[in-house]
N, C-alpha and C. Protein backbone atom coordinates (compact mmCIF):
# COMPACT_ATOMS: atom_id res chain seq x y z
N UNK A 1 -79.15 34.37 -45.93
CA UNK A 1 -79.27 34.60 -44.52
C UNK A 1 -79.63 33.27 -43.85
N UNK A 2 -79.29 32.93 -42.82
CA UNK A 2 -79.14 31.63 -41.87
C UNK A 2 -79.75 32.14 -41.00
N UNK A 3 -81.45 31.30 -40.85
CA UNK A 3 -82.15 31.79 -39.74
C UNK A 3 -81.77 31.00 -38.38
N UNK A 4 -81.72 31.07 -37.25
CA UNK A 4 -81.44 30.10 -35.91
C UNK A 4 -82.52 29.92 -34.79
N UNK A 5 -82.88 29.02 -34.17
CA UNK A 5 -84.04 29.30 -32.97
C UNK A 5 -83.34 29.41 -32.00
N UNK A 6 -84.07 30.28 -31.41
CA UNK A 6 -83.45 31.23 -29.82
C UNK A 6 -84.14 30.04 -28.71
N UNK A 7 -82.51 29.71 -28.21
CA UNK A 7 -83.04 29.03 -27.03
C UNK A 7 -83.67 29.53 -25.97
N UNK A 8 -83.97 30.13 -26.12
CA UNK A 8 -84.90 31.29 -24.49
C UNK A 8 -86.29 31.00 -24.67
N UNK A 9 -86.28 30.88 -26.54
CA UNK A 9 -87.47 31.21 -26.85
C UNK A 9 -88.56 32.58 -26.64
N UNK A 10 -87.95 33.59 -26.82
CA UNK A 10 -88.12 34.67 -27.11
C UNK A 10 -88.41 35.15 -28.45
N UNK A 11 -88.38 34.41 -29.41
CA UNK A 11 -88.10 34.89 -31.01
C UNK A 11 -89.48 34.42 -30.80
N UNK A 12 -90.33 35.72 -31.66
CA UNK A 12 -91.82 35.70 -31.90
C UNK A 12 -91.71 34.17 -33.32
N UNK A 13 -92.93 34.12 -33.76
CA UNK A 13 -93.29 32.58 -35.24
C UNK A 13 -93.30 34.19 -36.01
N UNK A 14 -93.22 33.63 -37.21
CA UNK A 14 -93.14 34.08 -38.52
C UNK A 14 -94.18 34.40 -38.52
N UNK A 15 -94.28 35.39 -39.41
CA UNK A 15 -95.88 36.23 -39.78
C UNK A 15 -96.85 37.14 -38.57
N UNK A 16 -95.87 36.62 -37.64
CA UNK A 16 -96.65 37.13 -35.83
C UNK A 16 -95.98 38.54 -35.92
N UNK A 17 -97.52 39.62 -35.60
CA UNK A 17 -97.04 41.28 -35.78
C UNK A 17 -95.97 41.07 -33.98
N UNK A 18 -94.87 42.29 -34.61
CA UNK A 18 -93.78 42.52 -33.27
C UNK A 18 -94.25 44.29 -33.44
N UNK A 19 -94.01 44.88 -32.30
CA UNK A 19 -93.48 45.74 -31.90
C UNK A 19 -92.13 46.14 -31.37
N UNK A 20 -91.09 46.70 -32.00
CA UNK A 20 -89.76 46.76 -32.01
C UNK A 20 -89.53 47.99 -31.20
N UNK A 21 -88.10 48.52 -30.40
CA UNK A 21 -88.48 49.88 -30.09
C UNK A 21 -86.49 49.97 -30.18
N UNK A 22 -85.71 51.16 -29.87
CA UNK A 22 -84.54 51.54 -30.06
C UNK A 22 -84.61 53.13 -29.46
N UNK A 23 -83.71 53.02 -28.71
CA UNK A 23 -83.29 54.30 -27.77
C UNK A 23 -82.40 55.11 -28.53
N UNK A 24 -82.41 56.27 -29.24
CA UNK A 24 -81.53 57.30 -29.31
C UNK A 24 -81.16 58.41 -29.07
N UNK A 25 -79.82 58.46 -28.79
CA UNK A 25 -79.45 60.16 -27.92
C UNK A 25 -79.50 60.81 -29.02
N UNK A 26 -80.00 62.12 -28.65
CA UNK A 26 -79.89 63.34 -29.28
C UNK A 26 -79.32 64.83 -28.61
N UNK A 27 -79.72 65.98 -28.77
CA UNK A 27 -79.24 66.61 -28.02
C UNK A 27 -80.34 67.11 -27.09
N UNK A 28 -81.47 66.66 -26.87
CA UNK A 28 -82.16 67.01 -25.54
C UNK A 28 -81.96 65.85 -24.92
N UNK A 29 -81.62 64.88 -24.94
CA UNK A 29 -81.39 63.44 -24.19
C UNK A 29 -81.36 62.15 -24.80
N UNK A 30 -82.71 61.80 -24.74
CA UNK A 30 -82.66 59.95 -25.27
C UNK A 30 -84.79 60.31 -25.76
N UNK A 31 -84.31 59.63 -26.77
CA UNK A 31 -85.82 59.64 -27.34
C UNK A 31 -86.27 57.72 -28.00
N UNK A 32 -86.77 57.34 -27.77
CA UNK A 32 -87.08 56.41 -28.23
C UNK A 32 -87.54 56.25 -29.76
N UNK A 33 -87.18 55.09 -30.77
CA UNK A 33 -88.14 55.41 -32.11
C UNK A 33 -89.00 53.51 -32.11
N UNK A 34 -89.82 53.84 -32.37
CA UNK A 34 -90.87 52.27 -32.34
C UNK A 34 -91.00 51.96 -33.74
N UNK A 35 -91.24 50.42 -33.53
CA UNK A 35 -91.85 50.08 -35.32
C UNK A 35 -93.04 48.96 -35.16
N UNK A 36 -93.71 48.96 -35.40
CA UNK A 36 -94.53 47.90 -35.85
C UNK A 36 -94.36 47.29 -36.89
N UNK A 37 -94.63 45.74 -36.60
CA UNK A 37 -94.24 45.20 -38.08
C UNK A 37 -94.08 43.92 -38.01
N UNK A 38 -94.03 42.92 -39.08
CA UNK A 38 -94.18 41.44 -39.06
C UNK A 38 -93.16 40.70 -38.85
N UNK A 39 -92.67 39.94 -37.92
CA UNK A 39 -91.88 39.27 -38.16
C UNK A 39 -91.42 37.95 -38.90
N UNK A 40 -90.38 38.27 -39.87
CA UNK A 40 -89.80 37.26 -40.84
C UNK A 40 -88.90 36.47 -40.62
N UNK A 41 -88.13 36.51 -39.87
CA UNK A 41 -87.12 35.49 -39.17
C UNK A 41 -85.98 36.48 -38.93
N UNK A 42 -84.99 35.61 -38.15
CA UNK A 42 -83.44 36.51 -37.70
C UNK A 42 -82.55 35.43 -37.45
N UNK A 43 -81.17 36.53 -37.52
CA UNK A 43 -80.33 35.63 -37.23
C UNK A 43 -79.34 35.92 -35.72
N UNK A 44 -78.70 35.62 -35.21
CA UNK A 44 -77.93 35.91 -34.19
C UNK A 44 -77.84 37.77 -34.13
N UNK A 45 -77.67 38.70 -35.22
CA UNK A 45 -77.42 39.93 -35.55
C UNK A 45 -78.35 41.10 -36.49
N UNK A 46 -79.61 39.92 -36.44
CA UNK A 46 -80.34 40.94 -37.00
C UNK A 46 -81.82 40.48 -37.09
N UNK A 47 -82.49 41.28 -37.56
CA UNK A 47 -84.49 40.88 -37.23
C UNK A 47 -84.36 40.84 -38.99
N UNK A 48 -85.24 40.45 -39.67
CA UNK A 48 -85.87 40.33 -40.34
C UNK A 48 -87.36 40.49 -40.42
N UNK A 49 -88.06 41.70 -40.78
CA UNK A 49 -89.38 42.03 -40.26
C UNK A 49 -89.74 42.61 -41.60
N UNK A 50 -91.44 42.61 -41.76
CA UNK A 50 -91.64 43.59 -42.68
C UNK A 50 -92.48 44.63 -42.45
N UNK A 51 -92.63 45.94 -42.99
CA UNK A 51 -92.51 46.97 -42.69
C UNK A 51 -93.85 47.70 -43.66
N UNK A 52 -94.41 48.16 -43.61
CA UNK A 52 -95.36 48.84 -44.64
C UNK A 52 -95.32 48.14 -46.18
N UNK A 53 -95.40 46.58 -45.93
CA UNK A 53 -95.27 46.04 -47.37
C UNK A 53 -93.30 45.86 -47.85
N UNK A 54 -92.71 46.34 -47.07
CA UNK A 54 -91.19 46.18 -47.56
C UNK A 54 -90.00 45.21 -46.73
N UNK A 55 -89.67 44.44 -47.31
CA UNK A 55 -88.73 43.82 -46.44
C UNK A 55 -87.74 44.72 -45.78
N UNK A 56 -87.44 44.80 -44.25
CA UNK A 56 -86.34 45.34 -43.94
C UNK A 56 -85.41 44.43 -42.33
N UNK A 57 -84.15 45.06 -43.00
CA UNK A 57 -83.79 44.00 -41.77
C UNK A 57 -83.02 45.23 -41.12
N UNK A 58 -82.91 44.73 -39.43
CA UNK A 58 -82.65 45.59 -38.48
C UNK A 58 -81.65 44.87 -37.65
N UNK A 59 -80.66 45.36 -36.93
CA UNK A 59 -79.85 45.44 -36.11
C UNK A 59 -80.38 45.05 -34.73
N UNK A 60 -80.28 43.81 -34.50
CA UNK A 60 -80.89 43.39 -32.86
C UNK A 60 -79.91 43.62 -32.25
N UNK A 61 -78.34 44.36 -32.49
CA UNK A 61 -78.00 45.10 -30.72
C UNK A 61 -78.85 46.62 -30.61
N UNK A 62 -79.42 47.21 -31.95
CA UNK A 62 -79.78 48.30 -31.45
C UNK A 62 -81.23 48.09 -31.49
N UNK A 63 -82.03 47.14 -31.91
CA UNK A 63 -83.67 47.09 -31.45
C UNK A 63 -83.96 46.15 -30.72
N UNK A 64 -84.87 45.89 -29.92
CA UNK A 64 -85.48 44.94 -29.17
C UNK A 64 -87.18 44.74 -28.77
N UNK A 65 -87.38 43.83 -28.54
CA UNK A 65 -89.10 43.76 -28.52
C UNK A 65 -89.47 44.53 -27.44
N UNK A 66 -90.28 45.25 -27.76
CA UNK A 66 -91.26 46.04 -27.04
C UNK A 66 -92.41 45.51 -26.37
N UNK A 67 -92.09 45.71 -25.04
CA UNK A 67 -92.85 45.23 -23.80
C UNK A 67 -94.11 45.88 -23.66
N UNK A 68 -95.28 45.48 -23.35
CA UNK A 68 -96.40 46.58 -23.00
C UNK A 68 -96.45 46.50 -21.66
């Protein structure tokens, strides 16, 4: 995997906890699902985060950082 720095500078440092969040329809509407979790690096198409001790990588068109 080929990590890249985000020129916006939006991409949290390594080891810095993220809050992630992703909108999905169902059949009463749109429900949101959240994650907490560390961030490990990304690339143009995906997060790299870890998760309850497990590496997992996620889809950054369908998650994004969670705003408070």
């Amino acid at each position: 995997m080929t990590t890249f720095e985000s020129p916006t500078g939006n991409v949290p440092k390594p080891g810095q906890d993220v809050h992630l969040v992703r909108w999905i329809r169902s059949a009463d509407g749109w429900t949101s699902e959240t994650l907490l979790c560390t961030y490990r690096g990304c690339t143009r198409d995906q997060w790299l985060v870890d998760s309850h001790g497990e590496q997992v990588v996620l889809a950054r068109d369908e998650w994004s950082e969670f705003a408070f």
